[in-house]
Every structure is written in structure tokens, then in C-alpha cells.
Protein backbone atom coordinates (compact mmCIF):
# COMPACT_ATOMS: atom_id res chain seq x y z
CA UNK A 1 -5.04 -2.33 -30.29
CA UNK A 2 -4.31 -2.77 -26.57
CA UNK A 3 -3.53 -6.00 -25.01
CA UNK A 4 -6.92 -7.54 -24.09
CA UNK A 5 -8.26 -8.12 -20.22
CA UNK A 6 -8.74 -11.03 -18.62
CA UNK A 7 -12.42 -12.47 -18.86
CA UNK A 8 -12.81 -11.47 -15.47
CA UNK A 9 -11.75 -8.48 -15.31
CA UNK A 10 -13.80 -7.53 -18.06
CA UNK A 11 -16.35 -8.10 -15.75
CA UNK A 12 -14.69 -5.66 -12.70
CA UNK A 13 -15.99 -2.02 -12.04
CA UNK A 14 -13.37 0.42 -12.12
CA UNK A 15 -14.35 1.82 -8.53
CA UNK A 16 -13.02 1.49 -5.12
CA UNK A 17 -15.09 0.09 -2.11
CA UNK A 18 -14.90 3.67 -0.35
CA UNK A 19 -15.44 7.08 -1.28
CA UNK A 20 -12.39 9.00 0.97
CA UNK A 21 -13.02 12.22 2.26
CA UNK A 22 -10.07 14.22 -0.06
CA UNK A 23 -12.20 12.82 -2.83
CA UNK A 24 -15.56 14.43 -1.11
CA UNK A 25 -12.99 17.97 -0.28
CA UNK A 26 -12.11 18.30 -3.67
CA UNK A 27 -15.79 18.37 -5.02
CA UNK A 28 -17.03 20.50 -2.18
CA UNK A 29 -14.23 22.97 -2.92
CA UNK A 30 -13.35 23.06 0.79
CA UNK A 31 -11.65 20.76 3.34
CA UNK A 32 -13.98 19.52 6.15
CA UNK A 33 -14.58 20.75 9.38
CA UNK A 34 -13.96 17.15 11.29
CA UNK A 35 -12.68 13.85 9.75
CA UNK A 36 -14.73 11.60 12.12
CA UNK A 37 -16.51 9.08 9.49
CA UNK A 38 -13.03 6.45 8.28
CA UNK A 39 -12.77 4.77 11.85
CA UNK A 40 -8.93 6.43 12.05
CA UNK A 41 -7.19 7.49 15.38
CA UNK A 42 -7.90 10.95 15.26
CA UNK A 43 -5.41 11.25 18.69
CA UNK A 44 -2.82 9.54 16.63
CA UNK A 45 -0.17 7.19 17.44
CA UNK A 46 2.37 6.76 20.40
CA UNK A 47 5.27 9.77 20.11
CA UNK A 48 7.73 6.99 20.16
CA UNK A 49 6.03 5.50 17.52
CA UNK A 50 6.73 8.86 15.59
CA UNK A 51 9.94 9.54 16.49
CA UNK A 52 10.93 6.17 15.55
CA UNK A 53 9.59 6.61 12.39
CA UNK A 54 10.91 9.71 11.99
CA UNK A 55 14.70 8.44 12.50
CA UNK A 56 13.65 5.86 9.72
CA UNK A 57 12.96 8.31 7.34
CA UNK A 58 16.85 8.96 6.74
CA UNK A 59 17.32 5.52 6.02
CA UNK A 60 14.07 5.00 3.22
CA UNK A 61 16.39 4.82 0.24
CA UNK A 62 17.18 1.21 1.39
CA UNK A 63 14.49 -1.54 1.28
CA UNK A 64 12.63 -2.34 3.91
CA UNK A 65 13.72 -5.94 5.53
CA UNK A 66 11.64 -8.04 3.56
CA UNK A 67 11.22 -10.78 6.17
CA UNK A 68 10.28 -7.93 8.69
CA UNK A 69 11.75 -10.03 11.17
CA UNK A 70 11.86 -7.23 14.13
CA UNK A 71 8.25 -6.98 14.18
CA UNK A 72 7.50 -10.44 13.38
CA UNK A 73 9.41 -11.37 16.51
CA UNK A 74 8.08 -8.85 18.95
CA UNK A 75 4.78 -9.75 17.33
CA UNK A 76 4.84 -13.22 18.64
CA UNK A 77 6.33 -12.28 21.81
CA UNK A 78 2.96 -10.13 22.19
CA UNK A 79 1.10 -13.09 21.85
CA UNK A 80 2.75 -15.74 22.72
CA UNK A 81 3.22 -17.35 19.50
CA UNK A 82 5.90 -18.86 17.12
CA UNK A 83 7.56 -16.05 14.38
CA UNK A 84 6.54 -18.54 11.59
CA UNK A 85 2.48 -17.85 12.76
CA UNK A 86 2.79 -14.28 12.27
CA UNK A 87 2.28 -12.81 8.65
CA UNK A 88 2.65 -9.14 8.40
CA UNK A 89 1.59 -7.16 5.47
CA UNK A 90 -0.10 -4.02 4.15
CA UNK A 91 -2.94 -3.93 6.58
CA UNK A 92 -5.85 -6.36 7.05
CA UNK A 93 -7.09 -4.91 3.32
CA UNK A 94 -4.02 -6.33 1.89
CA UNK A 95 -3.88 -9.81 3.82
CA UNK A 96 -7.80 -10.37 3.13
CA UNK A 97 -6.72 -10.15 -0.51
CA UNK A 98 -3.46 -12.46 -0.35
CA UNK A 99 -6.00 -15.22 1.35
CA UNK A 100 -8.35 -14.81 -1.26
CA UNK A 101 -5.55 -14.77 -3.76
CA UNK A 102 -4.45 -18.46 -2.02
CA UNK A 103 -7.99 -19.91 -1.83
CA UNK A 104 -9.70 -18.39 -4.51
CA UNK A 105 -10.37 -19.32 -8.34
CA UNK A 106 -13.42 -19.07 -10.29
CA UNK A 107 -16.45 -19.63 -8.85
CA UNK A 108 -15.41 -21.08 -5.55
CA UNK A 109 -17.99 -20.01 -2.75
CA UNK A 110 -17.30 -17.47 0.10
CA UNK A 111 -19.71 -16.67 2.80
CA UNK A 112 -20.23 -13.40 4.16
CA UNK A 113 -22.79 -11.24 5.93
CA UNK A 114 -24.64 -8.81 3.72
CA UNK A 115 -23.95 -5.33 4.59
CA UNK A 116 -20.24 -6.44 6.06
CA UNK A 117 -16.46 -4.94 5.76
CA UNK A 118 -16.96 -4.40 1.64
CA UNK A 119 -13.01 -4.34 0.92
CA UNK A 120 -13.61 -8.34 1.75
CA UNK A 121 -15.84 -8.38 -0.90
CA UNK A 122 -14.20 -6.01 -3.26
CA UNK A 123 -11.01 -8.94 -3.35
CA UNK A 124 -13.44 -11.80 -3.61
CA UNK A 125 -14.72 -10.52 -6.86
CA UNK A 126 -11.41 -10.02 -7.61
CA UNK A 127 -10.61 -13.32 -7.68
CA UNK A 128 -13.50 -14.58 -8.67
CA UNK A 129 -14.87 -16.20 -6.26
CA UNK A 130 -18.66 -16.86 -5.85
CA UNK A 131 -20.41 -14.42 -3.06
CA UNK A 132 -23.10 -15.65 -0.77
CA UNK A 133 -24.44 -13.65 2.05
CA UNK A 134 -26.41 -13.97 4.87
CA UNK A 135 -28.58 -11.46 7.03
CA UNK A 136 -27.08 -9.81 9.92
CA UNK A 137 -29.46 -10.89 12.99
CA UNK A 138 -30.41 -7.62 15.87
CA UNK A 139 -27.45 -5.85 14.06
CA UNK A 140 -25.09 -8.36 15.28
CA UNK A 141 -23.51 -11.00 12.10
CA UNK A 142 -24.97 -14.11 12.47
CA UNK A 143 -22.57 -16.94 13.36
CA UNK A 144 -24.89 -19.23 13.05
CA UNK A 145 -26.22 -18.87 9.40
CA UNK A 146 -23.19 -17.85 8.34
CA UNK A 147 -21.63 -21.78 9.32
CA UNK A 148 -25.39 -23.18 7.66
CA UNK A 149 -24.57 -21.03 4.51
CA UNK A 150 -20.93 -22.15 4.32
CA UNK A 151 -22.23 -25.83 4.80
CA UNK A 152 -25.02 -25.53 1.96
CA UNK A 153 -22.44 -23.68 -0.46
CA UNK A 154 -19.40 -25.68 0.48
CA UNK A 155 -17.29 -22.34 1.07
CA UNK A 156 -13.72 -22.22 1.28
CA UNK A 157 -13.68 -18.71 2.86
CA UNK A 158 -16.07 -17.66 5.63
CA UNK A 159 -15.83 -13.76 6.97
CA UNK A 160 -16.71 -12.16 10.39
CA UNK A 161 -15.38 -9.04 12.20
CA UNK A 162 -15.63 -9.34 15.70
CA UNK A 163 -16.00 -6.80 16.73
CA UNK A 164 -18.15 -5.86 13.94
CA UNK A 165 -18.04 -2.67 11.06
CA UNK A 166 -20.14 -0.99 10.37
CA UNK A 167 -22.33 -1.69 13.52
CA UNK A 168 -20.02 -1.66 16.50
CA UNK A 169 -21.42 -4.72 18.07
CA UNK A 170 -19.40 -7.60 19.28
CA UNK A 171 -19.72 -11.56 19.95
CA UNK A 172 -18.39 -12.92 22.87
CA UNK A 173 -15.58 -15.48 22.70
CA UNK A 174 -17.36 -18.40 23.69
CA UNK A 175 -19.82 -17.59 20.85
CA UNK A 176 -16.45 -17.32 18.22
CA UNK A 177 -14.90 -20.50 19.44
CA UNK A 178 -17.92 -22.52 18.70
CA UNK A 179 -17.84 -20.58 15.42
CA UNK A 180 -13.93 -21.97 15.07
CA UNK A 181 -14.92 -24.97 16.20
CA UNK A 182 -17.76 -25.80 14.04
CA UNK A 183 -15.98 -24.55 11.04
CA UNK A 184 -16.17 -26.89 8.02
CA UNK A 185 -12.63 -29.18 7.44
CA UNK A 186 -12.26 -27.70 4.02
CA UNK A 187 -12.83 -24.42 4.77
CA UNK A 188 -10.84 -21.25 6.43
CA UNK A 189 -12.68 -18.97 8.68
CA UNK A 190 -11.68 -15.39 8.31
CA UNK A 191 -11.74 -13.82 11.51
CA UNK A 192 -10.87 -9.86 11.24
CA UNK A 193 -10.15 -8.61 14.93
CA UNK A 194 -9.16 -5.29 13.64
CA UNK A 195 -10.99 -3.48 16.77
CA UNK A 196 -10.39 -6.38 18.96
CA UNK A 197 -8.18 -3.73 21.52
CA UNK A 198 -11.32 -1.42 22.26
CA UNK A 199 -13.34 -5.06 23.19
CA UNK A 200 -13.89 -6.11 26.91
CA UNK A 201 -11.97 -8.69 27.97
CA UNK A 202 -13.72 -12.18 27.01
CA UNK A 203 -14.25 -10.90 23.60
CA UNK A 204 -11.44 -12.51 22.19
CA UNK A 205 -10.94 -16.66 22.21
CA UNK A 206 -7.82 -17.70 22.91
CA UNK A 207 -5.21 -18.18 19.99
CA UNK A 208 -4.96 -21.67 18.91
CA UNK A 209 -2.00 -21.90 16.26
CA UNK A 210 -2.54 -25.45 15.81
CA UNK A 211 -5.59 -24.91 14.12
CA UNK A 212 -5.08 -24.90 10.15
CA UNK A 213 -9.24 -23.59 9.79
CA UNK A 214 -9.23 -19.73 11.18
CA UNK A 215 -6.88 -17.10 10.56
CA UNK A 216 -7.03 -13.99 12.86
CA UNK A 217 -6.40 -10.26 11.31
CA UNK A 218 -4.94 -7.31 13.56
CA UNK A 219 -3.85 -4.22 12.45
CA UNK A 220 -1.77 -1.24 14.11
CA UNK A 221 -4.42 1.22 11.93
CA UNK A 222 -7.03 1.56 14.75
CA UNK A 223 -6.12 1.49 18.36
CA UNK A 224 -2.27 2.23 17.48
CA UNK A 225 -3.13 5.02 15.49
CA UNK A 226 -1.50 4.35 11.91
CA UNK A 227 -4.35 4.08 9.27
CA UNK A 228 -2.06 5.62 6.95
CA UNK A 229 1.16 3.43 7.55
CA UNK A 230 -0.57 0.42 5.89
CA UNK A 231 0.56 -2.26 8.12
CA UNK A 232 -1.42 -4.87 9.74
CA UNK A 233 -1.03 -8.50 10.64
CA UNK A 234 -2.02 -11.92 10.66
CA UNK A 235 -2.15 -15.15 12.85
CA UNK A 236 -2.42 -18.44 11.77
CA UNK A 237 -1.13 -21.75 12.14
CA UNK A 238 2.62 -22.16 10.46
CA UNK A 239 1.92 -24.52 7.32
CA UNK A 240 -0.71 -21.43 6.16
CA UNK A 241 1.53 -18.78 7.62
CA UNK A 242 4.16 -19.63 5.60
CA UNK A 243 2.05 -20.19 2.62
CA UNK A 244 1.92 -16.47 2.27
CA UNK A 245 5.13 -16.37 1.27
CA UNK A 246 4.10 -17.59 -2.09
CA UNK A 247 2.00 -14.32 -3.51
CA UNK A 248 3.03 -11.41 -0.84
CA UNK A 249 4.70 -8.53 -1.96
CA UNK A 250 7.89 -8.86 0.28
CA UNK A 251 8.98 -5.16 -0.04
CA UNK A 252 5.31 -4.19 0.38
CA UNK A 253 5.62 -3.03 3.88
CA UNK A 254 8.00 -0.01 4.26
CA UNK A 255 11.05 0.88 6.50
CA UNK A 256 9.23 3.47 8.19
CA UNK A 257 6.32 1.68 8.91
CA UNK A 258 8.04 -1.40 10.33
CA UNK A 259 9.92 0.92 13.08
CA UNK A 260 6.58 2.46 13.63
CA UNK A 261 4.39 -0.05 14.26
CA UNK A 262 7.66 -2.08 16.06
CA UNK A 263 7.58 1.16 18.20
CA UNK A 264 4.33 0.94 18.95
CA UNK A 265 3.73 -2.41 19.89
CA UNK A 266 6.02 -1.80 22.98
CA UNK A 267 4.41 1.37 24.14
CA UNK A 268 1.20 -0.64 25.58
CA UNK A 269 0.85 2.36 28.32
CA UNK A 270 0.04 4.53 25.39
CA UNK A 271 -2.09 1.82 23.94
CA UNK A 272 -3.94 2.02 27.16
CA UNK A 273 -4.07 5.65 27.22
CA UNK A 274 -6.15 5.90 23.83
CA UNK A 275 -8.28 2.66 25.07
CA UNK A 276 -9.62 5.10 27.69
CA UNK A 277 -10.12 7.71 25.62
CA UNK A 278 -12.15 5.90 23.14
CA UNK A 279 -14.38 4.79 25.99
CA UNK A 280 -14.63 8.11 27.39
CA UNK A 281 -15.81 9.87 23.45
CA UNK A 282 -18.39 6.69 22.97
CA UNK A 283 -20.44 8.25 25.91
CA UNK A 284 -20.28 11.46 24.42
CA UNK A 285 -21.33 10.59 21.23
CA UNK A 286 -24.04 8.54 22.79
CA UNK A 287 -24.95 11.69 24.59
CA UNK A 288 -24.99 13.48 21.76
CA UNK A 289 -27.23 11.50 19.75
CA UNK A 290 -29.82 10.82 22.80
CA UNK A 291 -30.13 14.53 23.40
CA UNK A 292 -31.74 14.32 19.59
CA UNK A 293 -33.69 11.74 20.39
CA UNK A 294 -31.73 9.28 18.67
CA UNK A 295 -30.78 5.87 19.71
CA UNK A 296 -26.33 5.30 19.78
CA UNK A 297 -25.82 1.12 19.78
CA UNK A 298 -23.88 -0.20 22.28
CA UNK A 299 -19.76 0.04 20.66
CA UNK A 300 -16.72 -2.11 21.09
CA UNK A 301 -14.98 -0.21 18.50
CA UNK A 302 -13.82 3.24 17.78
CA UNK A 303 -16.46 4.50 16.01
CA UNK A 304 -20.43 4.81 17.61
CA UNK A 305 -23.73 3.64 15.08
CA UNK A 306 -26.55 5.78 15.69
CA UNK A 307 -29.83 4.72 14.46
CA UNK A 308 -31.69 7.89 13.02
CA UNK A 309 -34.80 6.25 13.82
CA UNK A 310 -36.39 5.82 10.17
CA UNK A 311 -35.34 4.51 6.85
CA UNK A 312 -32.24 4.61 4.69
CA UNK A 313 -33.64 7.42 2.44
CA UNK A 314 -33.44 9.45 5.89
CA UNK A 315 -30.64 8.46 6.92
CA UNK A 316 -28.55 8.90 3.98
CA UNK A 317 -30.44 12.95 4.29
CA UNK A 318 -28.45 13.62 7.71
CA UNK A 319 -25.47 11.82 6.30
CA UNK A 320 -25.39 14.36 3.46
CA UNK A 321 -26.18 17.36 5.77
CA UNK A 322 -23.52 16.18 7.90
CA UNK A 323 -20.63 15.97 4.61
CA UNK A 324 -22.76 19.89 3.70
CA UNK A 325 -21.84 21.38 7.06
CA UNK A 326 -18.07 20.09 7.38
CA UNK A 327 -18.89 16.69 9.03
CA UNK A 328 -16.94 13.61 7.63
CA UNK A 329 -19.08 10.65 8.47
CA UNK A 330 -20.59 7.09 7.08
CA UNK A 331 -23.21 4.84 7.10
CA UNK A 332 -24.11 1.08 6.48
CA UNK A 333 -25.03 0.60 3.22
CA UNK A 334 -27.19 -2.51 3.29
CA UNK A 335 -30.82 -2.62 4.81
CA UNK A 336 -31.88 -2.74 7.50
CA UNK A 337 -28.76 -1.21 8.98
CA UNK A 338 -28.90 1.53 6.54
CA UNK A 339 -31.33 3.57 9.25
CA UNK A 340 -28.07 4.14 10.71
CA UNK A 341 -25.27 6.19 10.49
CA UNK A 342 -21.69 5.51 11.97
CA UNK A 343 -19.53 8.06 13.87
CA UNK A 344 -15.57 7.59 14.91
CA UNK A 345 -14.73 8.76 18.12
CA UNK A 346 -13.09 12.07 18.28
CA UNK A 347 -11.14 15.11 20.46
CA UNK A 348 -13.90 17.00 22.61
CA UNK A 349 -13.30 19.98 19.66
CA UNK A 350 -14.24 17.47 17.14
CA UNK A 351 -17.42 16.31 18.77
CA UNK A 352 -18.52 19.91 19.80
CA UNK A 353 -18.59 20.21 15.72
CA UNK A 354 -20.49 16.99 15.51
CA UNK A 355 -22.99 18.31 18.27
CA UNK A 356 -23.99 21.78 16.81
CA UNK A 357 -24.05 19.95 13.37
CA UNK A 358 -26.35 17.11 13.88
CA UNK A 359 -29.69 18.99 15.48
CA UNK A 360 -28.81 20.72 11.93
CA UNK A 361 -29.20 17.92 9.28
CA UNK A 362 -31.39 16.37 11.15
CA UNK A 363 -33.91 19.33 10.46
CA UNK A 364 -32.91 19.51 7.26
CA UNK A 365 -33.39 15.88 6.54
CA UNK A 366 -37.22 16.05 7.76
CA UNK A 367 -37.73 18.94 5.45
CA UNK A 368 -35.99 17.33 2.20
């Protein structure tokens, strides 16, 4: 007989929280036309981000520096933080589960917003915690019942994106700190800034390391370009910083990605570069969907959330048409943001696709 599981994860599905698009190629038969539906950098990262990572490649049969200390440092430099408040690890995915791995046993309450990142999720029921979730509010989370459910439920972990996936749409920082501020003693407040660097300014509250009740998640996957380098980072104060040290995999970040991301942390012009270009593909898309008649909310991401103007069943029709005719895209997948589907920016040739597709589903949607 094999060993037995773990009560728990007796309990587990074996799925993932996302279905990627190779999975999607490989039952179409064919690869698709545009990849604009994962929220990646489609213009990719800074070239001295690549050639640095390319000069690393010679040296991958040695460990990567467990402590990544190079990036650590530059990290803090960046923001004007200690070392010890910097955690870095395999992407915000793989920090959100190390803090639920800290905080977590069974049944201990987490508050989230229904309809929210699901990978958050996906590591709370790994650790079986207890899941309560609140309504988003005019397709913005709701800091407010979010603290009232975390105060009724006693929750040790509270999430919020800021800005916000799957709907784009962004708090402003006085609105966050009184979210940080009004955070329970006993609890941690999860705050995942992965698109923080396509906000306005004032979106972000300043960084308060002294503060042992909100941790802050960035990543180099979005604006820097390197979804597939699986690094990201964390900052918190140093007592809870440090305490990551206790369950991280310390080889779990590689050589190559270290001198990447190291890379392209000091090439802010490029940075800035891709900032504009994001802006610049938003209006398109917006233009896009208005000349269907559809309605594009307002983005402070990478990535544009066009309501279809119906229900989910619709929606989820164009979103299929779309994945039919070559278009890689996603959708919310909680009501009422379901009407919706959810576009990442793109090169003009990849929205030209997305334009002479969508008329397309959209047609064939009504007549489904």
C-alpha cells in the first residue's frame, strides 16, 4: 500500500489555480495567435537584464547565493530600507505561500475578497486555514469590509492587491494607510503591490518597516518583464523578515535570475520606457473595446478589464471565441465581475489581432 496523505490533503484537489495557455495549445492542436491574457511583459525585460543573465548561464552549475545578498542590498537601496526588511523569493506566488506557511494551521481565519488573486487562496487551503470573503464594492476590493470581516473572524491574514487583479482598479494611498493603520494587533495585512510600478504616483503609502502588521509584495514579473524568472520580493519589518528564514527554500531562487532581476533593478530608464508603453496600449485597448460598444475600466495595471456588457454566461462566449480564433485572454471568475473579461497590454501587432478578433466572438457569442 502507499504511504497514506495527510488528513488535509486528502481533502486538496489535484488542480492548479490557472489554466496556462501551452495547456490550452496543446488541446487546440495549434499555438495561439497572441499571448495577451497572463498579465506578462509581452516587450520583455531590459537587454541588460538579458545579457546579464545570459553571462550567468555559464556559471548555473554552482548554487545560487543563498542569502541573495546582491539583490537584497540593491533592493533596499531602491527603497530606502534595511537588507534584513527585504525577503526575496520565488515570486509573490511563492512568498504568499511561505506567510501562510508561518501564520497558518488548521482552521485559523483569513480574509479575502471573493473573486481576488486565487493563487492566495490556492496556499490558504493549503495550509488549512479557514477562508472568509467579502464582496468587492464598484469593482474596487473593499477595505472597509474586509477590516469588519477580519474583526468578526479574528483573522490572522488579511489580502488586498492594490492595484487590484483581475479588475485593474486601484486605491489610493491614503485609503491603504488607514487600511494599515486600522489593521487588527494580531493580525498581518497582506498587501500585494505586484503592479504597483504602472500606478500614479500617490498610489502607494509610504514604507513603514517599523510596522510588524503589513507586509508589502513586489515582483520583477510585471513591469520588469520576467514572469518566467520566478523572482519577486517582499518588505516587512526585520523581526518578520527574518522569520522567513525558517521555511524558505534558500536555493529556491536561481543564479540566473538573481543577475537578472539585480540587472534590472538598475536599469530604471528602461523601467520607464515600458511604463509608457503600457500607458500608451491601455488607450488602445480601450479604443478597441469602445469601438464595439463595450465599456474598458479605468487600469493601473498592465492588463485592461472590459465589461462585455451582460452576464458571465456571455462573457465566458467571447472569452472562448477569443481562445477559438488565436486570442490568449482571461476573465474574473466570480460574479458580478464575471461580465468582464481581462486583456494584457500588448505590441501594436498584437492588438491589431485582438481588434479584428473581438467584433468576431462577440457575434458569435450573441448567436451561441
Amino acid at each position: 500500500m502507499p504511504p497514506p496523505f495527510t488528513d488535509l490533503a486528502k481533502t486538496l484537489p489535484a488542480s492548479v489555480p490557472f489554466v496556462g495557455p501551452e495547456t490550452q495549445e496543446r488541446r487546440m492542436g495549434k499555438p495561439f495567435r497572441t499571448r495577451i491574457g497572463a498579465n506578462e511583459s509581452i516587450f520583455g525585460p531590459s537587454p541588460k537584464a538579458i545579457e546579464a543573465m545570459r553571462q550567468a548561464a555559464s556559471d548555473v552549475w554552482m548554487y545560487c547565493d543563498p542569502e541573495n545578498h546582491d539583490l537584497r542590498h540593491a533592493l533596499a537601496a531602491h527603497h530606502g530600507v534595511s537588507p534584513n526588511n527585504i525577503v526575496v523569493g520565488e515570486g509573490i506566488d511563492g512568498l504568499l505561500g511561505l506567510t501562510c506557511r508561518l501564520f497558518l494551521t488548521n482552521g485559523v481565519p483569513v480574509v479575502t475578497s471573493a473573486g481576488a488573486y486565487p493563487t492566495f487562496n490556492f496556499h490558504v487551503a493549503g495550509f488549512g486555514g479557514g477562508l472568509h470573503t467579502v464582496p468587492y464594492r464598484d469593482d474596487c476590493e473593499d477595505p472597509d469590509a474586509l477590516l469588519d470581516a477580519a474583526h468578526e473572524h479574528s483573522a490572522r491574514l488579511i489580502y488586498i492587491a492594490n492595484p487590484d487583479n483581475p479588475m485593474g482598479t486601484v486605491h489610493d494611498a491614503a485609503t491603504i494607510q488607514r487600511m494599515i493603520d486600522h489593521t487588527p494587533e494580531d493580525a498581518l495585512l497582506c498587501l500585494d503591490e505586484a503592479y504597483i510600478e504602472f500606478a500614479d504616483n500617490g498610489t502607494a503609502p509610504e514604507i513603514d518597516i517599523d510596522n510588524p502588521n503589513v507586509i508589502r509584495f513586489r515582483t520583477f514579473s510585471k513591469a520588469y518583464g520576467m514572469a518566467g524568472a520566478r523572482i519577486g520580493y517582499a518588505i516587512a519589518e526585520k523581526n518578520l523578515a527574518v522569520s522567513f528564514n525558517k521555511v524558505r527554500n534558500h536555493f529556491g531562487v536561481s543564479r540566473i535570475s538573481q543577475a537578472g532581476a539585480l540587472a534590472a533593478l538598475g536599469d530604471q530608464a528602461y523601467l520607464q520606457s515600458i511604463q509608457q508603453k503600457v500607458v500608451d496600449a491601455r488607450i488602445k485597448i480601450s479604443d478597441i473595446a469602445a469601438a464595439q460598444g463595450l465599456h474598458a475600466l479605468p487600469s493601473q495595471t498592465n492588463f485592461v478589464t472590459i465589461d462585455c456588457g451582460k452576464d458571465g454566461d456571455f462573457a465566458r462566449r467571447v472569452l472562448a471565441n477569443l481562445i477559438n480564433q488565436g486570442v490568449f485572454a482571461r476573465m474574473p471568475g466570480v460574479a458580478p465581475m464575471d461580465r468582464c473579461i481581462r486583456i494584457t497590454v500588448g505590441r501594436d501587432e498584437d492588438l491589431a489581432i485582438f481588434a479584428d478578433v473581438l467584433p468576431k466572438a462577440i457575434a458569435a457569442a450573441e448567436n451561441d
